[in-house]
C-alpha atoms as a PDB file:
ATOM      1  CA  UNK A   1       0.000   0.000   0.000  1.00  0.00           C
ATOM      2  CA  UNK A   2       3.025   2.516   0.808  1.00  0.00           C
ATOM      3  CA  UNK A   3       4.255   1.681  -2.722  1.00  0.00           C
ATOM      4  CA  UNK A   4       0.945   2.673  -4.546  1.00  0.00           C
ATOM      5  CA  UNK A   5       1.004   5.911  -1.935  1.00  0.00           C
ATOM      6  CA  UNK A   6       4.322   6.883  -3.374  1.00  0.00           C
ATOM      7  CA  UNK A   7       3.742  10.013  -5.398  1.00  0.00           C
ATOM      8  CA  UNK A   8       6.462  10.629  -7.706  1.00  0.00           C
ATOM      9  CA  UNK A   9       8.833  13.542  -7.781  1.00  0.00           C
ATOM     10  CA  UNK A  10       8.591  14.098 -11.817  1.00  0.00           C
ATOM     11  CA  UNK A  11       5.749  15.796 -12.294  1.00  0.00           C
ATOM     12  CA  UNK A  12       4.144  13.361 -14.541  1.00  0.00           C
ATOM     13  CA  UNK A  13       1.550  14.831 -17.101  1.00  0.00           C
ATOM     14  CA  UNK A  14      -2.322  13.043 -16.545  1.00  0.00           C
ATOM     15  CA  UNK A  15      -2.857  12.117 -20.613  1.00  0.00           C
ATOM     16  CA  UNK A  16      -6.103   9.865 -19.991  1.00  0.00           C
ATOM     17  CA  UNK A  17      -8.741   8.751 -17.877  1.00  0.00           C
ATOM     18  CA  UNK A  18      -6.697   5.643 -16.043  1.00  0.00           C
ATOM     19  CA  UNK A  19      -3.864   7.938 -14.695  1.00  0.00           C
ATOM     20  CA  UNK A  20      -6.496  10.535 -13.941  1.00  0.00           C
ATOM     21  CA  UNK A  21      -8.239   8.156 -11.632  1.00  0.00           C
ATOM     22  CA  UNK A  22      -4.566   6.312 -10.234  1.00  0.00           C
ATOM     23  CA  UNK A  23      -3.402   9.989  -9.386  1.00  0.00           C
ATOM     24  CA  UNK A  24      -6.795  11.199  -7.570  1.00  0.00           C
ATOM     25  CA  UNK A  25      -6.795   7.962  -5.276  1.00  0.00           C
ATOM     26  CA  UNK A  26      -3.571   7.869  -4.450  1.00  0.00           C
ATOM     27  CA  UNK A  27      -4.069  11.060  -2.995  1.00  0.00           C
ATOM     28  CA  UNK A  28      -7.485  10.167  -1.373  1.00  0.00           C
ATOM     29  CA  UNK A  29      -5.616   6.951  -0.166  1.00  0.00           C
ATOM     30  CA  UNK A  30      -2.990   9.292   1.691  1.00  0.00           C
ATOM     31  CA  UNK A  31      -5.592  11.571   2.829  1.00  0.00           C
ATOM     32  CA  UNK A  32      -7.188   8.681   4.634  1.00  0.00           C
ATOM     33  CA  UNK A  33      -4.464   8.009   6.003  1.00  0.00           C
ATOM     34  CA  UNK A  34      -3.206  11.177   7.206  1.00  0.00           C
ATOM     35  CA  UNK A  35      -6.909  11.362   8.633  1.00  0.00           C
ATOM     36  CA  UNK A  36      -6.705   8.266  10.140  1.00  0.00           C
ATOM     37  CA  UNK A  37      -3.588   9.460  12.279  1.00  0.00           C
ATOM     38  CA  UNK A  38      -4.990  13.616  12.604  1.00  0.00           C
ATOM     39  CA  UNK A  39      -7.472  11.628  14.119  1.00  0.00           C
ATOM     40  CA  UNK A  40      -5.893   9.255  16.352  1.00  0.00           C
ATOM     41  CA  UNK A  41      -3.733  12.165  17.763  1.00  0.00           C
ATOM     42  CA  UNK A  42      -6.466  14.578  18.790  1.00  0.00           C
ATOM     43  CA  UNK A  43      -8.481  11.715  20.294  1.00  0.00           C
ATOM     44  CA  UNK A  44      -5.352  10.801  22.145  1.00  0.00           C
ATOM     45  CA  UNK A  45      -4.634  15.061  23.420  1.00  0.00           C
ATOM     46  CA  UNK A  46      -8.628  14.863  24.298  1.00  0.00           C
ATOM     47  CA  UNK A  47      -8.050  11.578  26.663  1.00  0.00           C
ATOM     48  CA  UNK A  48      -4.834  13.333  28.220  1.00  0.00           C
ATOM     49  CA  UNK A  49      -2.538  10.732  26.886  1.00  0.00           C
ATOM     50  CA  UNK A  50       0.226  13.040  25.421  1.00  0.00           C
ATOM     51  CA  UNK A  51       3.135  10.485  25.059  1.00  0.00           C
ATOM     52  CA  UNK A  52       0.647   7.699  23.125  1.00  0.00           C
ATOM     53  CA  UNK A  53      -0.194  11.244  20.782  1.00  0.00           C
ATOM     54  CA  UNK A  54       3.392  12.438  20.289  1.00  0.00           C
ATOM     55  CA  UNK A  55       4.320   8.559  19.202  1.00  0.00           C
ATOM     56  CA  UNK A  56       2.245   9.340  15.911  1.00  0.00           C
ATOM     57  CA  UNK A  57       4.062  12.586  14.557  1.00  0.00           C
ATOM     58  CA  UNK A  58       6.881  10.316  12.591  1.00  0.00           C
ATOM     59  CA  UNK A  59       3.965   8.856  10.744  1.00  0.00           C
ATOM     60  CA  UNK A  60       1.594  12.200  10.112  1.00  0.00           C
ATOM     61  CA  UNK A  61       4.761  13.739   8.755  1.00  0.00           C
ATOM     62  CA  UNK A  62       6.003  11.224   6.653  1.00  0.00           C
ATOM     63  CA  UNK A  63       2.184  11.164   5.191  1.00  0.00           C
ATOM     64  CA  UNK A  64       1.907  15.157   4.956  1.00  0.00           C
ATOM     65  CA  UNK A  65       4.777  14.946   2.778  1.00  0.00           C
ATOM     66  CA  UNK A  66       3.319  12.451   0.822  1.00  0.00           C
ATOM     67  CA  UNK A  67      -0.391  14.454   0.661  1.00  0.00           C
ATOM     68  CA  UNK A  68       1.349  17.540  -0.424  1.00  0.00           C
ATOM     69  CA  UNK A  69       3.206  16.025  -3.239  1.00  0.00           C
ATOM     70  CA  UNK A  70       0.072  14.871  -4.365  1.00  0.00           C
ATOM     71  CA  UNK A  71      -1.560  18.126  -4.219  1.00  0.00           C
ATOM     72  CA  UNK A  72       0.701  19.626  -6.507  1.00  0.00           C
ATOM     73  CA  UNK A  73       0.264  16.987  -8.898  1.00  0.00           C
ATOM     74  CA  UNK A  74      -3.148  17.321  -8.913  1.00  0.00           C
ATOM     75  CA  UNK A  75      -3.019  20.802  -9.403  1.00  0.00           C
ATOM     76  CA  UNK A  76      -0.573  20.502 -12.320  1.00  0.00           C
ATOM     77  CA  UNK A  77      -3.249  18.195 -13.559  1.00  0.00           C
ATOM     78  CA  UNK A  78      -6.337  20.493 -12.630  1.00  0.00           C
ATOM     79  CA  UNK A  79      -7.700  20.962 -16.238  1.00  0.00           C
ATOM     80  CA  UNK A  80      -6.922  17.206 -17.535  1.00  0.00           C
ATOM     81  CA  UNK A  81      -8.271  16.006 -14.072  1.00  0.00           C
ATOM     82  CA  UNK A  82     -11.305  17.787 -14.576  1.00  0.00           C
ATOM     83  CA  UNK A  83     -11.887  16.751 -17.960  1.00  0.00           C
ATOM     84  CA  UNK A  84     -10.608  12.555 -17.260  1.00  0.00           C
ATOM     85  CA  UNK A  85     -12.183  12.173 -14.112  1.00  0.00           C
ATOM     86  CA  UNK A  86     -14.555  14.983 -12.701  1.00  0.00           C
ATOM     87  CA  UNK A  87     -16.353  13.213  -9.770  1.00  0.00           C
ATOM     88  CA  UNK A  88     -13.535  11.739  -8.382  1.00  0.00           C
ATOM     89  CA  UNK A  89     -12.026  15.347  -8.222  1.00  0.00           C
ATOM     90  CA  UNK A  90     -15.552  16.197  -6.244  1.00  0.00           C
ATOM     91  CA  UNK A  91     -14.849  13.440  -4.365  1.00  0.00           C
ATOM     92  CA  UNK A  92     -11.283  14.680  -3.525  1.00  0.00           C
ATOM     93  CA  UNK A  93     -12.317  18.639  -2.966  1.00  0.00           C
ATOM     94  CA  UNK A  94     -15.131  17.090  -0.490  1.00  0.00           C
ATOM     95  CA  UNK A  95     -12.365  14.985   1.074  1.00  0.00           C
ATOM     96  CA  UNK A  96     -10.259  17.451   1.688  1.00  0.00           C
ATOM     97  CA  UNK A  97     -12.600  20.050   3.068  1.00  0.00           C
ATOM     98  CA  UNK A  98     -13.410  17.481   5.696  1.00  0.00           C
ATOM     99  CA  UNK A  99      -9.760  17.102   6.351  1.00  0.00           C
ATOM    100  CA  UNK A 100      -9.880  20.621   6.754  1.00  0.00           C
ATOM    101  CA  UNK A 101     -12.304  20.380   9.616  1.00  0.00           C
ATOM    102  CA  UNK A 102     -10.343  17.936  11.161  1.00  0.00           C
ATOM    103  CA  UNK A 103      -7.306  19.561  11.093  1.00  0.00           C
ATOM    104  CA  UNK A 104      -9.116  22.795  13.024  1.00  0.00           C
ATOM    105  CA  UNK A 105     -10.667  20.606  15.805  1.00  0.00           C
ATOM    106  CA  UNK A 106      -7.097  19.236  15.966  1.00  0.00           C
ATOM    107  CA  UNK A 107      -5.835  22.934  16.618  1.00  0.00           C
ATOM    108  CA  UNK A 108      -8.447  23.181  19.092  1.00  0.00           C
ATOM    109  CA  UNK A 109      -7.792  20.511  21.256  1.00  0.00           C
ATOM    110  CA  UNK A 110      -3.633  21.193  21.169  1.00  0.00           C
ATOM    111  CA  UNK A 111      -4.402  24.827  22.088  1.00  0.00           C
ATOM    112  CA  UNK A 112      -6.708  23.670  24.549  1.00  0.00           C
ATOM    113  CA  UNK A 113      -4.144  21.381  26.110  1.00  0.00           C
ATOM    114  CA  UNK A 114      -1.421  24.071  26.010  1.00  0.00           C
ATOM    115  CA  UNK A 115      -3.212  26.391  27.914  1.00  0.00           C
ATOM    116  CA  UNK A 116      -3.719  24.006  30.309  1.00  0.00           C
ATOM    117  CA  UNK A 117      -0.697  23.444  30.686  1.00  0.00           C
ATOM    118  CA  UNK A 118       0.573  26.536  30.792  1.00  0.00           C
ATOM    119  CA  UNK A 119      -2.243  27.404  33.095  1.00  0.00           C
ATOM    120  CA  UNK A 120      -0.833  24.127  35.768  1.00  0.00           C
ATOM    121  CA  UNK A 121       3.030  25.247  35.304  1.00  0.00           C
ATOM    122  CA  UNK A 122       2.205  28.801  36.000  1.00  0.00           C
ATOM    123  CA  UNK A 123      -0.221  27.726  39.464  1.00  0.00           C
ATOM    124  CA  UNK A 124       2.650  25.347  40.090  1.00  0.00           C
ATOM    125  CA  UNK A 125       5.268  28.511  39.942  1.00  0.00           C
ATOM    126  CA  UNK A 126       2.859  30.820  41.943  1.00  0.00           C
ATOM    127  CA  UNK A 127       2.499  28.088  44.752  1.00  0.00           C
ATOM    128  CA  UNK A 128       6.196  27.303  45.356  1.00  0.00           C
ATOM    129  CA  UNK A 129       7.022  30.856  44.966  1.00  0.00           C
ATOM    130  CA  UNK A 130       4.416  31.999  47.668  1.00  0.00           C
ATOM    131  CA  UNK A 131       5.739  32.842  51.014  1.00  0.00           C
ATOM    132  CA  UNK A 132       4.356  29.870  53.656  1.00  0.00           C
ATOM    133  CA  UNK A 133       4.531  32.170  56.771  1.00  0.00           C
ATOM    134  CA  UNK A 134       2.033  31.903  59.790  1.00  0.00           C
ATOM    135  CA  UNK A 135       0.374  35.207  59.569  1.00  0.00           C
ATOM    136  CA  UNK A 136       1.558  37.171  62.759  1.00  0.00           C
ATOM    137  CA  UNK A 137       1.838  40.705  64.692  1.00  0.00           C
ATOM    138  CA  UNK A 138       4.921  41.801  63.321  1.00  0.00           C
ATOM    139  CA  UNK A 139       5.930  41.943  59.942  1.00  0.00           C
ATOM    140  CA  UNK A 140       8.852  39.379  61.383  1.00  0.00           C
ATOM    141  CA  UNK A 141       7.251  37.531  63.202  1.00  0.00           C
ATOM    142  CA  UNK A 142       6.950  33.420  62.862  1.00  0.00           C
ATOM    143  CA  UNK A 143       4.598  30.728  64.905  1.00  0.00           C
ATOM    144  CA  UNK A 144       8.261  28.782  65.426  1.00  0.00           C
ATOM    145  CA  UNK A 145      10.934  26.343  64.141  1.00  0.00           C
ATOM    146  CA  UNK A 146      11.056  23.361  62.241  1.00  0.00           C
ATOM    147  CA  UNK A 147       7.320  22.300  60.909  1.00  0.00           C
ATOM    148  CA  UNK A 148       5.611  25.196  62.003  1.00  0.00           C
ATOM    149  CA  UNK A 149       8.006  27.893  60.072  1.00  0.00           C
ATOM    150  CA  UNK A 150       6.312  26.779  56.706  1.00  0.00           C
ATOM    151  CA  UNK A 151       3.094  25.162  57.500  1.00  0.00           C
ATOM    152  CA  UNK A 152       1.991  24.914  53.967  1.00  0.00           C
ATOM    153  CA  UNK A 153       5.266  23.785  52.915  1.00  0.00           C
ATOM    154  CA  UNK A 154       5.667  19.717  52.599  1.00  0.00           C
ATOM    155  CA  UNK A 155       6.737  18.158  49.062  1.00  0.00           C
ATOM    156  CA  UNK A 156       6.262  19.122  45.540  1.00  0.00           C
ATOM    157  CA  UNK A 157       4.989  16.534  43.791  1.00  0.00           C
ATOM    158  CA  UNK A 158       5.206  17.190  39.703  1.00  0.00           C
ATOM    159  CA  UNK A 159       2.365  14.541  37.376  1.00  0.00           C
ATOM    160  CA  UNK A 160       4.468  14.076  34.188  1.00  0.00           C
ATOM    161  CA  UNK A 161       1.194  12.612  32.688  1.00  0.00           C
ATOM    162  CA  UNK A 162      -2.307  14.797  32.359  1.00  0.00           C
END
């Protein structure tokens, strides 16, 4: 199947109907794909399971690369597509437009999932940065030694996974 995906680098001119329709799904094969793993990640981000999501960027890259070689093809190719094979290129402009969508609901959720994390690391920062002293009568002035100097104090304890 990675074979067939392959898009070639030599800009190959679409002359009939067959390589009109091989061209337009092998690009609707990758953009499956690449789907397949848009999807995977953001489902992943959503559950909190960064790590498992970061595992698939190897994979979405190789097949971006792939996709976007194919979109120049097929826009070398517009007017022959159009003429060889016009509702598969519906089929692909539809495709893509949903990949689109994707792609934004992607954005949202790793936004969304920055900000929280910004949002923890900068709570986190506040916190151990906050001065634990017993409120007192002078602007000195502690409840004692040991334990009681910094009653809030105790350990930090860092999640490495959301």
């Amino acid at each position: 199947m990675l074979d067939r995906m392959r898009v070639v680098d030599e800009r190959p001119r679409v002359s009939n109907a067959v390589e009109a329709n091989s061209l337009i799904e092998t690009v609707m094969e990758t953009l499956s794909a690449l789907s397949h793993v848009v999807g995977e990640e953001t489902g992943l981000v959503k559950a909190g399971r960064l790590k498992d999501a970061m595992e698939r960027e190897t994979r979405k890259a190789e097949l971006a690369g792939v996709y976007m070689k194919g979109v120049e093809q097929v826009k070398l190719n517009a007017v022959a597509l159009a003429r060889f094979s016009p509702e598969k290129v519906k089929r692909l402009k539809n495709a893509h437009l949903a990949f689109q969508e994707l792609i934004d609901l992607n954005q949202t959720v790793l936004a969304t999932a920055r900000a929280i994390s910004e949002s923890i690391m900068r709570d986190l920062a506040v916190d151990t940065n906050r001065q634990n002293r017993a409120p007192g009568y002078g602007p000195t002035a502690t409840v004692g030694a040991g334990v009681f100097a910094r009653p809030n104090a105790g350990p930090l304890v860092l999640s490495k996974s959301l």
